[in-house]
Protein backbone atom coordinates (compact mmCIF):
# COMPACT_ATOMS: atom_id res chain seq x y z
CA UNK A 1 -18.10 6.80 4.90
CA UNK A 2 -16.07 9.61 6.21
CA UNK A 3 -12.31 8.81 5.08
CA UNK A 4 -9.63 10.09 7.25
CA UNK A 5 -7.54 12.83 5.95
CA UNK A 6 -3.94 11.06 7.03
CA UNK A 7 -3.38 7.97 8.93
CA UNK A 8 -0.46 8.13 11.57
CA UNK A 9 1.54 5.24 12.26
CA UNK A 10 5.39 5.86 14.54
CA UNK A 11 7.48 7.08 11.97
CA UNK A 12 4.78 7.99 9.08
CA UNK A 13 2.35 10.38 7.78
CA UNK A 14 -0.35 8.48 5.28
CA UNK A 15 -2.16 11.56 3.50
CA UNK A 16 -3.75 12.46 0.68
CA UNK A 17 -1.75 13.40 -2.35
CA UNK A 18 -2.24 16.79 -4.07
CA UNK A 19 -1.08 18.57 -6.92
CA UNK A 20 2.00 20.23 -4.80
CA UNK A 21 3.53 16.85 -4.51
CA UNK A 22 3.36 16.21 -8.20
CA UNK A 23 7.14 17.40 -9.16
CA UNK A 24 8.01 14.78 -5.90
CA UNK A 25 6.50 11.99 -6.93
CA UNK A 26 7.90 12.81 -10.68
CA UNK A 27 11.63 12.75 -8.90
CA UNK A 28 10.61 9.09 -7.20
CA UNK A 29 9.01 7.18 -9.82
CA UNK A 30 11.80 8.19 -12.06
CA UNK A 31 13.57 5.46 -10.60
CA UNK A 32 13.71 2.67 -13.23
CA UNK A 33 14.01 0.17 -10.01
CA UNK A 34 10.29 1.59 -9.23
CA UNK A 35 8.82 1.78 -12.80
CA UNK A 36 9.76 -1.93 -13.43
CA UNK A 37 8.22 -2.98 -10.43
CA UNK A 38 5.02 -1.09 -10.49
CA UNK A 39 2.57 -2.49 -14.02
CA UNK A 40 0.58 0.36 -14.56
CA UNK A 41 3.42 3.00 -14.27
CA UNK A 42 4.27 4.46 -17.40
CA UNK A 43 8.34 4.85 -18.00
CA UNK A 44 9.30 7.46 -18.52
CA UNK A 45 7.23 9.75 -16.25
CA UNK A 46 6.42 12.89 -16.78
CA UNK A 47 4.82 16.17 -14.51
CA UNK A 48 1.61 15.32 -16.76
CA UNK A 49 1.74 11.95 -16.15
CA UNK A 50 1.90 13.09 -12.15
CA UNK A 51 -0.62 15.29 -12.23
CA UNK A 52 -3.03 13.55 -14.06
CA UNK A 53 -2.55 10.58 -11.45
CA UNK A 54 -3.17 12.72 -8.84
CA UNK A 55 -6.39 13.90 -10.35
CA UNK A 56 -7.54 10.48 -10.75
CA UNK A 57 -6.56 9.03 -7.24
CA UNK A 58 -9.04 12.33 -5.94
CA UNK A 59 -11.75 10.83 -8.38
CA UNK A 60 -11.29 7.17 -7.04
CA UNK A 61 -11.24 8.54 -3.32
CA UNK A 62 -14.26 10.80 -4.07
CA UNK A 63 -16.34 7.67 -5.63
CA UNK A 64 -14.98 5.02 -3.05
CA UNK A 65 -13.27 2.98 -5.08
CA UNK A 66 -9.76 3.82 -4.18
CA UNK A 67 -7.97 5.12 -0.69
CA UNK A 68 -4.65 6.36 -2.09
CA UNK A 69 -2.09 7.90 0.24
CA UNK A 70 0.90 10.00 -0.05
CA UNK A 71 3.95 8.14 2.30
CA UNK A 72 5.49 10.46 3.91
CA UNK A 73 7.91 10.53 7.03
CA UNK A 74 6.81 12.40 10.07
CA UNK A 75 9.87 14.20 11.53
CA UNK A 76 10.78 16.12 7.60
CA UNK A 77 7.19 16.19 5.66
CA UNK A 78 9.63 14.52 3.01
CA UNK A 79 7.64 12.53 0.51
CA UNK A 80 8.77 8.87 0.77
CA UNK A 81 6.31 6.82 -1.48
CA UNK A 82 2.45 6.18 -1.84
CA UNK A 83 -0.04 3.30 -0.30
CA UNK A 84 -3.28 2.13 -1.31
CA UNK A 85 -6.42 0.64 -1.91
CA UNK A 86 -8.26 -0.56 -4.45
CA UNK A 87 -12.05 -1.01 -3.74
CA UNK A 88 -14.14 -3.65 -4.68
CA UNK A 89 -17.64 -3.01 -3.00
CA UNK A 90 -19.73 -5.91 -4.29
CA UNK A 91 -17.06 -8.30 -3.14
CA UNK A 92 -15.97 -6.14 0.12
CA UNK A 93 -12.36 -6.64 -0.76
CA UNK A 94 -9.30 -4.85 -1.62
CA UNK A 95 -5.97 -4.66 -3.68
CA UNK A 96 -3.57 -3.31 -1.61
CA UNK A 97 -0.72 -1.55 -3.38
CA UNK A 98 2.46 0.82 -2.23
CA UNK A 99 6.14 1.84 -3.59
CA UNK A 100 8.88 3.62 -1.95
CA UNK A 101 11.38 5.84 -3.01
CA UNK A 102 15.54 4.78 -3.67
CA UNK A 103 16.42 7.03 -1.05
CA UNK A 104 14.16 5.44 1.58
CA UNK A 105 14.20 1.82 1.09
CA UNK A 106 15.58 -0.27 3.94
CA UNK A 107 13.62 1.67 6.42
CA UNK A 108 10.67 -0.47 6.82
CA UNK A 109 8.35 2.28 5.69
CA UNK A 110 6.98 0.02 3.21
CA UNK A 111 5.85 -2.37 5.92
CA UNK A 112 4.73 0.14 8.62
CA UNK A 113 2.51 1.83 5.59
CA UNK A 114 1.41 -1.84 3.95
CA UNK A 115 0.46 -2.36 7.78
CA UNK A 116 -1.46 0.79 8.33
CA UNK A 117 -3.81 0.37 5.36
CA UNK A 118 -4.74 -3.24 6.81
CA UNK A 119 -6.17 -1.84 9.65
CA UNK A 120 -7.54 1.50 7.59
CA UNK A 121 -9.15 -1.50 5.59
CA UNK A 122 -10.61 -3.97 7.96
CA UNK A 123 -11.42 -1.55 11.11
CA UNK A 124 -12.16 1.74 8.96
CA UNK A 125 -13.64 -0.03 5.73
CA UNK A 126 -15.27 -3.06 7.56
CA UNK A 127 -13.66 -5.23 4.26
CA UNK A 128 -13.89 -8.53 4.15
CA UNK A 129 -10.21 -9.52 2.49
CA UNK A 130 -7.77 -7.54 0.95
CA UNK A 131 -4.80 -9.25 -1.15
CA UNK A 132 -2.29 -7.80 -3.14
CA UNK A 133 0.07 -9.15 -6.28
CA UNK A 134 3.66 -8.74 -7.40
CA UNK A 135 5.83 -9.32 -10.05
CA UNK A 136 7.78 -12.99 -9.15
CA UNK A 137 11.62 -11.33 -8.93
CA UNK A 138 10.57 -8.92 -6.32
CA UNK A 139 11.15 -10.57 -3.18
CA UNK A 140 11.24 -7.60 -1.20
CA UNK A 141 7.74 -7.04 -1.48
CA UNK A 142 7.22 -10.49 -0.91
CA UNK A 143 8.50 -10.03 2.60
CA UNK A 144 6.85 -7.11 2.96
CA UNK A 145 3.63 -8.77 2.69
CA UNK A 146 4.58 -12.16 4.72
CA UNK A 147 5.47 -9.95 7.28
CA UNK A 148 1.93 -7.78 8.02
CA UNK A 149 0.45 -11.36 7.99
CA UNK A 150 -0.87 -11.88 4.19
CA UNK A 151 -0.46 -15.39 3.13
CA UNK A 152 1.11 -16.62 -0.46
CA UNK A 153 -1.89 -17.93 -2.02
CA UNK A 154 -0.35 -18.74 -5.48
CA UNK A 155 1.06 -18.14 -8.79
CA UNK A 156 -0.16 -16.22 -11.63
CA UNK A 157 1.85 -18.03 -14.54
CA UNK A 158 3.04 -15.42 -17.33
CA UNK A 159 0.75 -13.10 -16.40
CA UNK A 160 1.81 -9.95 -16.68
CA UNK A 161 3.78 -8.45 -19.78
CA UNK A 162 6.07 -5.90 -18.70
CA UNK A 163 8.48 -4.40 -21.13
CA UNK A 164 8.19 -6.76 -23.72
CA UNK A 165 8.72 -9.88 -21.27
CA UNK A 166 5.79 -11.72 -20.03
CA UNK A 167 6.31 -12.43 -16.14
CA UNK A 168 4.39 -14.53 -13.41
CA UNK A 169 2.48 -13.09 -10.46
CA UNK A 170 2.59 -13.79 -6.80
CA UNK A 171 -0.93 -13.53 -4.78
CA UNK A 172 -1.18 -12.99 -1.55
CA UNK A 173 -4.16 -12.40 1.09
CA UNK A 174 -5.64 -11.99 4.27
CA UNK A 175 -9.30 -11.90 5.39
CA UNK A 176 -10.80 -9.96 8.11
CA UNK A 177 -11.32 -13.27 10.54
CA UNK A 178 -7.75 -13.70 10.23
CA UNK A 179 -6.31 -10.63 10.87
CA UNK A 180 -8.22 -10.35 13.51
CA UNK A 181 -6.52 -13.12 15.24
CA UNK A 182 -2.96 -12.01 14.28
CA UNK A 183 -3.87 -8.70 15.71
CA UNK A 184 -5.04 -9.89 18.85
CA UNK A 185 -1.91 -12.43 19.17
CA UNK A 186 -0.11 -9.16 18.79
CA UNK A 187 -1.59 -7.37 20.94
CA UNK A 188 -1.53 -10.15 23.58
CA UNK A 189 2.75 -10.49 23.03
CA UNK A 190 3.26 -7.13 23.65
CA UNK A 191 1.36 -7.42 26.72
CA UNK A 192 -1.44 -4.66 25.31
CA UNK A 193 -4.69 -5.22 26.52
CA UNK A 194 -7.15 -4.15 29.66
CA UNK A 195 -5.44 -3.36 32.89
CA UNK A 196 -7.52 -4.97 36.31
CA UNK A 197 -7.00 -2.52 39.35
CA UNK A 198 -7.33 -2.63 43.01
């Protein structure tokens, strides 16, 4: 399928990352807050480390198996964070996945981006679920995900080792049927929906 260059929610920009961005996202993820949140992120992180990320996310975007998106906010072009999705074709499912930088945490970007590759998943992709995981202290991300509708589905004991300490998982998920009906309760309490005339 044709994948949108940039999604546009009220306050964000979701587009693709490119090699310009690299020193930015070097400056972000330098952030020891984000590096022991995020499993996969190597600490410290370097402009190779960037760039070769970058290259990969074009080879996962390019092969369908992952929607990756630079975060940033609309007004300033300023690079906030990254969003996305992790493909999984034969299953028609996704890992959804994001950060945000120090300097703009307590916005609610991570939400309004989380939010906006839900319905880039289900609408644009046609997926059946998507769920995403994090490590058991953050509970930021947990509300982050309670509150675009995924639901805790358990606990990955131990799971995950993370600078030398093993630490448990939290699942959560949502499936197309159900989203669905959260965004057309939505829809309905804001009062969005066909207008009769006269």
């Amino acid at each position: 399928m044709q994948v949108p260059d940039r999604l546009v929610t009220e306050r964000l920009h979701l587009r693709h990352f490119t090699a310009a961005d690299a020193p930015f996202v070097v400056d972000l993820v330098s952030d020891p807050a984000i590096a022991a949140g995020v499993l996969e992120l190597p600490f410290p992180y370097t402009l190779a480390d960037a760039l070769e990320w970058i290259c990969q996310l074009e080879e996962g975007r390019e092969r369908g198996t992952e929607y990756a998106f630079a975060v940033s906010e609309r007004e300033r072009g300023t690079l906030a964070g990254a969003a996305s999705l992790r493909i999984n074709s034969e299953h028609s499912h996704a890992e959804l996945g994001y950060w945000i930088g120090r300097d703009f945490r307590g916005k609610g970007y991570a939400r309004e981006a989380a939010s906006a590759l839900l319905e880039f998943g289900f609408f644009g992709l046609g997926l059946h679920r998507i769920y995403a995981r994090h490590l058991a202290w953050n509970t930021a991300s947990a509300r982050v995900l309670t509150g675009i509708g995924l639901t805790h589905e358990g606990t990955m004991r131990g799971h995950a080792l993370k600078w030398g300490s093993f630490h448990d998982i939290e699942v959560y998920g949502i499936c197309i049927d159900e989203y669905y009906r959260k965004h057309a309760a939505g829809k309905k309490k804001r009062g969005v929906g066909p207008k009769g005339g006269s």
